[in-house]
PDB file of N, CA and C in Angstrom:
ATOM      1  N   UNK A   1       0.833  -1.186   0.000  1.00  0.00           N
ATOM      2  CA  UNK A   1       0.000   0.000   0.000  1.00  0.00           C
ATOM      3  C   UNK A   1       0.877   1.249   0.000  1.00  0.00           C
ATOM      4  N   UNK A   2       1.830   1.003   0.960  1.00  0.00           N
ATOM      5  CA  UNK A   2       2.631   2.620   0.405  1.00  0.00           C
ATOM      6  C   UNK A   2       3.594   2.079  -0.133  1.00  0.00           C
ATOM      7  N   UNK A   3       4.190   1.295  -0.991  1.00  0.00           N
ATOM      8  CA  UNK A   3       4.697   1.713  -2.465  1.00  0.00           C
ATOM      9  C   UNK A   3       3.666   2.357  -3.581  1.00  0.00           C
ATOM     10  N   UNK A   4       2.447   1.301  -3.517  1.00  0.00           N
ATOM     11  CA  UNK A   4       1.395   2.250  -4.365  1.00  0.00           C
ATOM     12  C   UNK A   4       0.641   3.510  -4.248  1.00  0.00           C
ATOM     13  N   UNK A   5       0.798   3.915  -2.992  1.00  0.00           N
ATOM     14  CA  UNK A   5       0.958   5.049  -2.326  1.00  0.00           C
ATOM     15  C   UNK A   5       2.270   6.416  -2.650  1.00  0.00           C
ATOM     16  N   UNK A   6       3.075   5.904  -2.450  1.00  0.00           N
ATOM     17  CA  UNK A   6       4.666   6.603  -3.565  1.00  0.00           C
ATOM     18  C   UNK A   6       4.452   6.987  -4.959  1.00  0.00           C
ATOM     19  N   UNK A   7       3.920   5.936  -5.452  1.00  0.00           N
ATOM     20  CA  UNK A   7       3.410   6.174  -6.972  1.00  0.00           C
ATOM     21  C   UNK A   7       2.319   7.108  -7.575  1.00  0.00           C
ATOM     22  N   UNK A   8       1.640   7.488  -6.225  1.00  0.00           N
ATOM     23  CA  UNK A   8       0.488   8.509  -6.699  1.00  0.00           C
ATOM     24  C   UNK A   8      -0.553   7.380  -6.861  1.00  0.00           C
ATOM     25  N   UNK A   9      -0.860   6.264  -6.536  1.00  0.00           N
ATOM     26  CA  UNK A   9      -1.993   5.557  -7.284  1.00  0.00           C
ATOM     27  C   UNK A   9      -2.638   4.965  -5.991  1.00  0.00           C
ATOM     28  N   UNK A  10      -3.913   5.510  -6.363  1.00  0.00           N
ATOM     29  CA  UNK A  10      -4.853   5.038  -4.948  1.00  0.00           C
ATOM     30  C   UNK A  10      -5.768   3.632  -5.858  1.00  0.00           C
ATOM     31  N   UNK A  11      -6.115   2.840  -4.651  1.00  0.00           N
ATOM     32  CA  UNK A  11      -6.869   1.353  -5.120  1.00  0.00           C
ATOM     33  C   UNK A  11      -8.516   1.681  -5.262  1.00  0.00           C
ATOM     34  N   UNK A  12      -8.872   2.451  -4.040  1.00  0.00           N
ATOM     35  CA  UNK A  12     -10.010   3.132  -4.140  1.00  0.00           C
ATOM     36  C   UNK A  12     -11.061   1.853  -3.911  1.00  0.00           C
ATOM     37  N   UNK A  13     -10.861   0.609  -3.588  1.00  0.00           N
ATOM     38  CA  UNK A  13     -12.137  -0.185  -3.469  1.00  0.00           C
ATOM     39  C   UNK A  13     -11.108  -1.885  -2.576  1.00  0.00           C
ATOM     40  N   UNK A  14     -10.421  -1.066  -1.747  1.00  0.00           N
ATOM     41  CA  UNK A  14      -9.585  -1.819  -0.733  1.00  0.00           C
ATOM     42  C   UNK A  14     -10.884  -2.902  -0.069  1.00  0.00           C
ATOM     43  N   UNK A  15     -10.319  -4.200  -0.199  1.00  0.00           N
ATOM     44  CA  UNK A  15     -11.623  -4.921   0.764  1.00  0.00           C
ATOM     45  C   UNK A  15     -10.787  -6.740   0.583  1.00  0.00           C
ATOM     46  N   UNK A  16     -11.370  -7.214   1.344  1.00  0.00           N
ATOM     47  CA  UNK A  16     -10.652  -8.533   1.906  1.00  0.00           C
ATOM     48  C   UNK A  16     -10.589  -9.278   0.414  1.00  0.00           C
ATOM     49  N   UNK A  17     -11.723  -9.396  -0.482  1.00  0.00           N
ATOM     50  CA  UNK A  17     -12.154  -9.678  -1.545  1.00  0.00           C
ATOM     51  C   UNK A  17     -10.703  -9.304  -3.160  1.00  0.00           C
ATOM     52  N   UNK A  18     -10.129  -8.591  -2.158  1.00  0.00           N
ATOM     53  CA  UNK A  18      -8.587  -7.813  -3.135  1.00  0.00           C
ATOM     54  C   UNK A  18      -7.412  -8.227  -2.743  1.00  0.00           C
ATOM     55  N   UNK A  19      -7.304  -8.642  -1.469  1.00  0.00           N
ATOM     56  CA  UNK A  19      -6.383  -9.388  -1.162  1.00  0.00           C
ATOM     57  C   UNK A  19      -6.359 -10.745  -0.996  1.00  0.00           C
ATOM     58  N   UNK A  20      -4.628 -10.937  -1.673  1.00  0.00           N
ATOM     59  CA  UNK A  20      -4.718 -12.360  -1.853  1.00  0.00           C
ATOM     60  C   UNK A  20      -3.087 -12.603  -1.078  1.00  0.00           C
ATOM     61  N   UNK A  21      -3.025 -13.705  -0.857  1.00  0.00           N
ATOM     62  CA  UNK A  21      -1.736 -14.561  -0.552  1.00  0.00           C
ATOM     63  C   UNK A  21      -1.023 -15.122  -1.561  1.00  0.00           C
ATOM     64  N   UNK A  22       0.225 -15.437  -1.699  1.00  0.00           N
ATOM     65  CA  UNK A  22       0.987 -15.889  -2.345  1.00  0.00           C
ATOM     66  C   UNK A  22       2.000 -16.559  -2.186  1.00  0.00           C
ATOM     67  N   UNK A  23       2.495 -17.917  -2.148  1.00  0.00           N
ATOM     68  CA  UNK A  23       3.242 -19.043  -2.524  1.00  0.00           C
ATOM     69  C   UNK A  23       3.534 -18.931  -0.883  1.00  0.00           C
ATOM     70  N   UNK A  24       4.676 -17.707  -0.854  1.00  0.00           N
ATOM     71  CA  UNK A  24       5.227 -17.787   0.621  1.00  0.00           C
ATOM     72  C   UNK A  24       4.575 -17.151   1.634  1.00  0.00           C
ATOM     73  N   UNK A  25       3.067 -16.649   1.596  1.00  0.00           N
ATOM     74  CA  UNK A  25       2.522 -16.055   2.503  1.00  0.00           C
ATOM     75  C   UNK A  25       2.460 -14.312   2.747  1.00  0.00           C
ATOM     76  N   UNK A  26       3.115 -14.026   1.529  1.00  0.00           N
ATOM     77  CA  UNK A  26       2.916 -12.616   1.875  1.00  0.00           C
ATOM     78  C   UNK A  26       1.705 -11.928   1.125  1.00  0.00           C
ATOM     79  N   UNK A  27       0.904 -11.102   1.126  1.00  0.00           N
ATOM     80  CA  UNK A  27      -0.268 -10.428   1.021  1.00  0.00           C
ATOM     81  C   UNK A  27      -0.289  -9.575  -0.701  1.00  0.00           C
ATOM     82  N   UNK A  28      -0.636  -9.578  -1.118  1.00  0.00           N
ATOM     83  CA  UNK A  28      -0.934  -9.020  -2.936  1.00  0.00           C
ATOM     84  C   UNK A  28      -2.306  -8.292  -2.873  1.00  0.00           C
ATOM     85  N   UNK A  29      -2.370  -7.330  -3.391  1.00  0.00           N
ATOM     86  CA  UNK A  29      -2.994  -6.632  -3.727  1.00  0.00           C
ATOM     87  C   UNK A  29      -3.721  -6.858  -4.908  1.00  0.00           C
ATOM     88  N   UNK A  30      -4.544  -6.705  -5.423  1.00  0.00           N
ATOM     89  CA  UNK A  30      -5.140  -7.503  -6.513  1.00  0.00           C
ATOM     90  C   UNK A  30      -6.317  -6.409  -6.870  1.00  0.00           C
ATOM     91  N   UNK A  31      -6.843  -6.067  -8.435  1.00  0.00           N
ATOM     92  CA  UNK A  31      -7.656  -5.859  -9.274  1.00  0.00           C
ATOM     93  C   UNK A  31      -8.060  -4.118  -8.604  1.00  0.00           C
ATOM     94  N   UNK A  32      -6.971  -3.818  -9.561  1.00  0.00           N
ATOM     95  CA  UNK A  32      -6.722  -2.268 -10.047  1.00  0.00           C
ATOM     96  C   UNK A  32      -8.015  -1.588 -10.646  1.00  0.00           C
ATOM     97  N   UNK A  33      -9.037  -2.098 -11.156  1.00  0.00           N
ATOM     98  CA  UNK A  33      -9.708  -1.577 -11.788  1.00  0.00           C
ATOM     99  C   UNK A  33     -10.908  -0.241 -11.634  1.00  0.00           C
ATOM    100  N   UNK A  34     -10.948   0.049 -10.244  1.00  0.00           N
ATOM    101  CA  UNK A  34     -10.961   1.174  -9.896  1.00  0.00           C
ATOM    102  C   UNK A  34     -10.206   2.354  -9.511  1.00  0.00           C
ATOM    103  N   UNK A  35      -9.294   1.939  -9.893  1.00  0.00           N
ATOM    104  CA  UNK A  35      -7.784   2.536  -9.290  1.00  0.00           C
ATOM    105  C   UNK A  35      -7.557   3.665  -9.972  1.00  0.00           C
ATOM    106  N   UNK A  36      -6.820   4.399  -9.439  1.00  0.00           N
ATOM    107  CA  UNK A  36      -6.304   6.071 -10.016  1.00  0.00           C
ATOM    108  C   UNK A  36      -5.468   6.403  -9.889  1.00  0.00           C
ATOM    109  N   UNK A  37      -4.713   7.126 -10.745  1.00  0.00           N
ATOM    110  CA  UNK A  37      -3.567   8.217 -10.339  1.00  0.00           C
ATOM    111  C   UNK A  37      -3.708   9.324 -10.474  1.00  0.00           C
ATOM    112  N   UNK A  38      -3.533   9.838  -9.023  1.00  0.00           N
ATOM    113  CA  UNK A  38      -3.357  11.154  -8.372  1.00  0.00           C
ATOM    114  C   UNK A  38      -2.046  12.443  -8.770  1.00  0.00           C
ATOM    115  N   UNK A  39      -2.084  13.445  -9.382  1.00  0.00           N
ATOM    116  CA  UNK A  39      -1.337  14.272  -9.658  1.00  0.00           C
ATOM    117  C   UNK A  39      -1.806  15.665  -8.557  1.00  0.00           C
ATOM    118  N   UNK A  40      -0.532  16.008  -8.820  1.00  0.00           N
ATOM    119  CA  UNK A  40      -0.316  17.356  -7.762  1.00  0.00           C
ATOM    120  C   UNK A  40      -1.594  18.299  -8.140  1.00  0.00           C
ATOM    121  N   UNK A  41      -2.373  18.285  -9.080  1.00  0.00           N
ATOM    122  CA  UNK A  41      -3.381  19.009  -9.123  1.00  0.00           C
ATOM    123  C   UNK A  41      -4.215  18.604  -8.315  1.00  0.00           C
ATOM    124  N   UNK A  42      -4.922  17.405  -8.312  1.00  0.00           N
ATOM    125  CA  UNK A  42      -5.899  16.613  -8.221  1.00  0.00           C
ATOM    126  C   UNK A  42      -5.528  15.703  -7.398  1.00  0.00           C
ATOM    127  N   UNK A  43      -4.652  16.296  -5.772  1.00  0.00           N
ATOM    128  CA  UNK A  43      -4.794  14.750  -5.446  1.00  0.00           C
ATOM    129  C   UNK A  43      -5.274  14.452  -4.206  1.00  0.00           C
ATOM    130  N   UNK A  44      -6.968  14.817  -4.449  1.00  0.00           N
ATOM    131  CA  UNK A  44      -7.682  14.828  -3.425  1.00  0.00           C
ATOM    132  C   UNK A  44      -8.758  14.497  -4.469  1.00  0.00           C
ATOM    133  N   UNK A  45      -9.972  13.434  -4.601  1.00  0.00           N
ATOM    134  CA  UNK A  45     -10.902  13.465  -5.346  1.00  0.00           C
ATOM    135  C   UNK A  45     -12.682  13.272  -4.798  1.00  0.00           C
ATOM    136  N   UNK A  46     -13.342  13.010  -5.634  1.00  0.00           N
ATOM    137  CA  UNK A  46     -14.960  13.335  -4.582  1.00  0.00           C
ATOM    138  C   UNK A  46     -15.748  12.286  -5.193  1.00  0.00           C
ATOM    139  N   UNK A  47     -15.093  11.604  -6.130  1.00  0.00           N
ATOM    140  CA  UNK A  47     -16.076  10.447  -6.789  1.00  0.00           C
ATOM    141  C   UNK A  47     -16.767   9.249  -5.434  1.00  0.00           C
ATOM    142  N   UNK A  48     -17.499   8.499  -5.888  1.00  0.00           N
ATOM    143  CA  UNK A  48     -17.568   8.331  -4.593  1.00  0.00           C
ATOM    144  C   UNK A  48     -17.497   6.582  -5.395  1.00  0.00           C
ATOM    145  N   UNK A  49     -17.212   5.785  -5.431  1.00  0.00           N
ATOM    146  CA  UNK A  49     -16.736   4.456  -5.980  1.00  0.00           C
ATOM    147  C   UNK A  49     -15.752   3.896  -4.656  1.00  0.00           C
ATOM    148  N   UNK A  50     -16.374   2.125  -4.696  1.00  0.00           N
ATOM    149  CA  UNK A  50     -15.891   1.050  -3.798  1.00  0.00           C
ATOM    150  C   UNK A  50     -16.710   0.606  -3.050  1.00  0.00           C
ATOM    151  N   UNK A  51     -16.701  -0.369  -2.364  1.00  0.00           N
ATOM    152  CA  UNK A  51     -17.350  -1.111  -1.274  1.00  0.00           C
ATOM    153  C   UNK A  51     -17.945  -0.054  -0.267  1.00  0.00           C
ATOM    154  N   UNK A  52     -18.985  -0.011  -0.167  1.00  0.00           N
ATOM    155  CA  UNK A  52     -19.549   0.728   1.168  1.00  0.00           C
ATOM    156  C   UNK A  52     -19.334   0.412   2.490  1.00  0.00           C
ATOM    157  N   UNK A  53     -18.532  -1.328   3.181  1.00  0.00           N
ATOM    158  CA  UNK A  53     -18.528  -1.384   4.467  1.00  0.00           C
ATOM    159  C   UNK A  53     -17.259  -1.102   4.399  1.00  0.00           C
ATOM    160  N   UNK A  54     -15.963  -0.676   3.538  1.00  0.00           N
ATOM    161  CA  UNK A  54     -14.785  -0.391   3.525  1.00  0.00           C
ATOM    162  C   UNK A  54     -14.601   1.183   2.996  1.00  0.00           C
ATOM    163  N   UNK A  55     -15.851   2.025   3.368  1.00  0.00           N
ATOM    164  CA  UNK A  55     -15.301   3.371   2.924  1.00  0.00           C
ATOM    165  C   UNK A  55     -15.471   4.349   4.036  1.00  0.00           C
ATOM    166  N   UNK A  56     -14.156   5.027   3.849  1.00  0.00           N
ATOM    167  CA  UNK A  56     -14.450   5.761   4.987  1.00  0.00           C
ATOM    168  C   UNK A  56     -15.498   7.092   5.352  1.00  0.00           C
ATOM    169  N   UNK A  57     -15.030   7.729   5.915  1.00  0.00           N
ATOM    170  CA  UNK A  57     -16.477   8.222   6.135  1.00  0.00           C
ATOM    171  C   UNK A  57     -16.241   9.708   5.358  1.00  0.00           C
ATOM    172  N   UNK A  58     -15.491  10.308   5.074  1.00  0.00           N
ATOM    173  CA  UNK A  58     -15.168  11.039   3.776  1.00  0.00           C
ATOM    174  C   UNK A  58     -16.292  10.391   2.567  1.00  0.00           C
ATOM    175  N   UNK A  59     -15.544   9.545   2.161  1.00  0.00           N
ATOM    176  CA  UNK A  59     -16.190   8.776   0.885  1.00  0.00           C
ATOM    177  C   UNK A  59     -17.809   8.333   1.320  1.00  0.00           C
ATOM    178  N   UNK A  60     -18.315   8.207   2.323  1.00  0.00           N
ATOM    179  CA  UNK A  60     -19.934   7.905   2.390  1.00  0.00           C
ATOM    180  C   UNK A  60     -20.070   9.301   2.570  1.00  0.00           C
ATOM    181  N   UNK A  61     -19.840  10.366   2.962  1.00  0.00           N
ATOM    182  CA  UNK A  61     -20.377  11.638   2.867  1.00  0.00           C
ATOM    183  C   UNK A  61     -20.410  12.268   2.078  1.00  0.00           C
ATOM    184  N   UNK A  62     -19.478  11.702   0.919  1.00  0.00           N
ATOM    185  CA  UNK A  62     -18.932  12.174  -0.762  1.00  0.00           C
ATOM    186  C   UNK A  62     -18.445  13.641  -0.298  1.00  0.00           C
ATOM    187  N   UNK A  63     -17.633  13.381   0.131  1.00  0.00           N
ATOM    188  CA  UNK A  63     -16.620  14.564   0.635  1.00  0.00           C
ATOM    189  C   UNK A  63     -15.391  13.990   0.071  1.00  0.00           C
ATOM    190  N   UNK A  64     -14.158  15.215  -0.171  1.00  0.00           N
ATOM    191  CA  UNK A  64     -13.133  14.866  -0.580  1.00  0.00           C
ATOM    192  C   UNK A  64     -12.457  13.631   0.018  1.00  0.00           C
ATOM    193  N   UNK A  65     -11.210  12.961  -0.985  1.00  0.00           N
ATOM    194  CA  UNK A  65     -10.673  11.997  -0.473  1.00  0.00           C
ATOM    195  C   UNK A  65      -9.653  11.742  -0.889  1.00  0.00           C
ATOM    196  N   UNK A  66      -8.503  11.087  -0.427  1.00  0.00           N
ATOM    197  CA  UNK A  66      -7.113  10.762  -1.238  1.00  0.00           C
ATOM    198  C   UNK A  66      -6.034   9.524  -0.127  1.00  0.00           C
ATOM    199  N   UNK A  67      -4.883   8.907  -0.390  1.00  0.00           N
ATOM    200  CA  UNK A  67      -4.678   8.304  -0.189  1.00  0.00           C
ATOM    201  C   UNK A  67      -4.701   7.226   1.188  1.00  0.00           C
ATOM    202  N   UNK A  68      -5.583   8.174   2.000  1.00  0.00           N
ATOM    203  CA  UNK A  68      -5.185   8.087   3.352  1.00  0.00           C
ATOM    204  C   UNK A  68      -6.574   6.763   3.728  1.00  0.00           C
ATOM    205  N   UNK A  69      -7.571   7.227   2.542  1.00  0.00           N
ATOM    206  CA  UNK A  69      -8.848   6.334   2.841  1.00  0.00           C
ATOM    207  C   UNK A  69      -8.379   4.863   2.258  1.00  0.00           C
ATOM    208  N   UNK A  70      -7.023   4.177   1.502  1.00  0.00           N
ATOM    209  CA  UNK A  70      -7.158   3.360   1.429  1.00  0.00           C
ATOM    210  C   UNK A  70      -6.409   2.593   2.588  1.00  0.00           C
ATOM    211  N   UNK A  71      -5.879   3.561   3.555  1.00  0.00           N
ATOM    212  CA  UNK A  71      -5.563   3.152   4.883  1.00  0.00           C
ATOM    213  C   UNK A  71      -6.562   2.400   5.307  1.00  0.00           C
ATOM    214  N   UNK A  72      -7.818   3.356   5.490  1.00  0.00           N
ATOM    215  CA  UNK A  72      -8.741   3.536   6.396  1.00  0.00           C
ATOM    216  C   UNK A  72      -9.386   1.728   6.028  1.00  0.00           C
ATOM    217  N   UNK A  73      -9.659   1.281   4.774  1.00  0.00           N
ATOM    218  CA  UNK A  73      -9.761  -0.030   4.537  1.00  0.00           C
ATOM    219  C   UNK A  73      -8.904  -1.196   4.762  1.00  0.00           C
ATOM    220  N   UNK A  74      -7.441  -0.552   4.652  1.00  0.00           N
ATOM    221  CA  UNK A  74      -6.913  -1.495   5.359  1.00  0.00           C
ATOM    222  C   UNK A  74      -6.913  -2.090   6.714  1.00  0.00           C
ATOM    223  N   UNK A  75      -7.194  -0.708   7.379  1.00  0.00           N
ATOM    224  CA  UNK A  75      -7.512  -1.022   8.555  1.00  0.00           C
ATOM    225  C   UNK A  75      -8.794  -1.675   9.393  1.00  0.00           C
ATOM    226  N   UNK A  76      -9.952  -1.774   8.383  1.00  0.00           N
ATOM    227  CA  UNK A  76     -11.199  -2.304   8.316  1.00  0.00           C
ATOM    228  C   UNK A  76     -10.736  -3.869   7.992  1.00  0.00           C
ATOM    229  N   UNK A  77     -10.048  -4.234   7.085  1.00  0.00           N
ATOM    230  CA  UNK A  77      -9.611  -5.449   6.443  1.00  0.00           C
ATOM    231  C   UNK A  77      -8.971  -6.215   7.829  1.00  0.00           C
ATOM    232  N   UNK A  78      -7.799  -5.050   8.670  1.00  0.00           N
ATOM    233  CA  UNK A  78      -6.854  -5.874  10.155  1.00  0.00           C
ATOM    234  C   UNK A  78      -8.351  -6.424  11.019  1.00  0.00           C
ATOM    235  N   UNK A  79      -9.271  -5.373  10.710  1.00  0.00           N
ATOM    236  CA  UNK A  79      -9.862  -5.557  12.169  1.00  0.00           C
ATOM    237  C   UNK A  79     -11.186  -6.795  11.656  1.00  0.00           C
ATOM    238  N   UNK A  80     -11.404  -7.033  10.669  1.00  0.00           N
ATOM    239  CA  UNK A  80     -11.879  -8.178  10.436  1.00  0.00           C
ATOM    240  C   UNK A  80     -11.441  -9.487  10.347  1.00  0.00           C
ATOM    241  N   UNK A  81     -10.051  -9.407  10.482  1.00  0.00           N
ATOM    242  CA  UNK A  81      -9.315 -10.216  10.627  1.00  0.00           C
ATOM    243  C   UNK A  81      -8.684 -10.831  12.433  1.00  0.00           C
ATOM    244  N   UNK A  82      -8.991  -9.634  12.839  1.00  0.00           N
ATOM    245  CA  UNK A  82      -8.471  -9.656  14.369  1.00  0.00           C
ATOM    246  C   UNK A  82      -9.634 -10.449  14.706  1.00  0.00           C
ATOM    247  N   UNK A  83     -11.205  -9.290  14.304  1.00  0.00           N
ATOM    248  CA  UNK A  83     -12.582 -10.046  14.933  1.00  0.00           C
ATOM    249  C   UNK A  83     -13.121 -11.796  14.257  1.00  0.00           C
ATOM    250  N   UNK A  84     -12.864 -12.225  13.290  1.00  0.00           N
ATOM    251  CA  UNK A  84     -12.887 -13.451  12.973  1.00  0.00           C
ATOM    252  C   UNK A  84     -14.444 -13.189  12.271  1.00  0.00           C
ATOM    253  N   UNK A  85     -14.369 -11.539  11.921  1.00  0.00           N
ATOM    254  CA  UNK A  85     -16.027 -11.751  11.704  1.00  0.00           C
ATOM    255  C   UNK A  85     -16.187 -10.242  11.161  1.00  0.00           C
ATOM    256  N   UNK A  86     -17.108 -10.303   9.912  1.00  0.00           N
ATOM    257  CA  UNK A  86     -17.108  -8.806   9.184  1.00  0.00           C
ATOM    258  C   UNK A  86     -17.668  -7.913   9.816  1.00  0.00           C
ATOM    259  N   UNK A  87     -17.370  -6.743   9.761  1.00  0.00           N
ATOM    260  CA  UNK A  87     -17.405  -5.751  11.125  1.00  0.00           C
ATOM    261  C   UNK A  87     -18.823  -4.827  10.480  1.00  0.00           C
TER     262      UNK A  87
END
């Protein structure tokens, strides 16, 4: 997330359903297709696209948004993972 974060490119629809595992256990990111890149003009946006139990509350208020909300899913993703049960 922050290498793709470095790059200017937000996932925008972060959810358990996107992450995957691989061979040795480490975590992949998977299916770009809502995804964006953010330039110094624009790099805050208002669209409002992705999963509704993984958006933060910017994005359900359709208020501005930018890289920080695909935190905010990741962190929805730990804690469904901590709770053993979708939050």
């Amino acid at each position: 997330l922050a290498y793709m974060h470095s790059l200017n490119l937000q996932h925008r629809d972060l959810k358990p359903a996107n992450v995957m595992l691989d061979s040795t256990g480490r975590a992949k990111i998977i299916d770009f297709g809502l995804a964006c890149v953010s330039s110094a003009s624009r790099s805050r946006t208002k669209t409002k696209v992705g999963t509704n139990a993984y958006m933060s509350p910017e994005k359900t208020a359709e208020k501005r948004y930018g890289p920080a909300d695909d935190v905010w899913a990741a962190g929805c993703i730990l804690a469904e993972l901590l709770l053993g049960r979708p939050i």
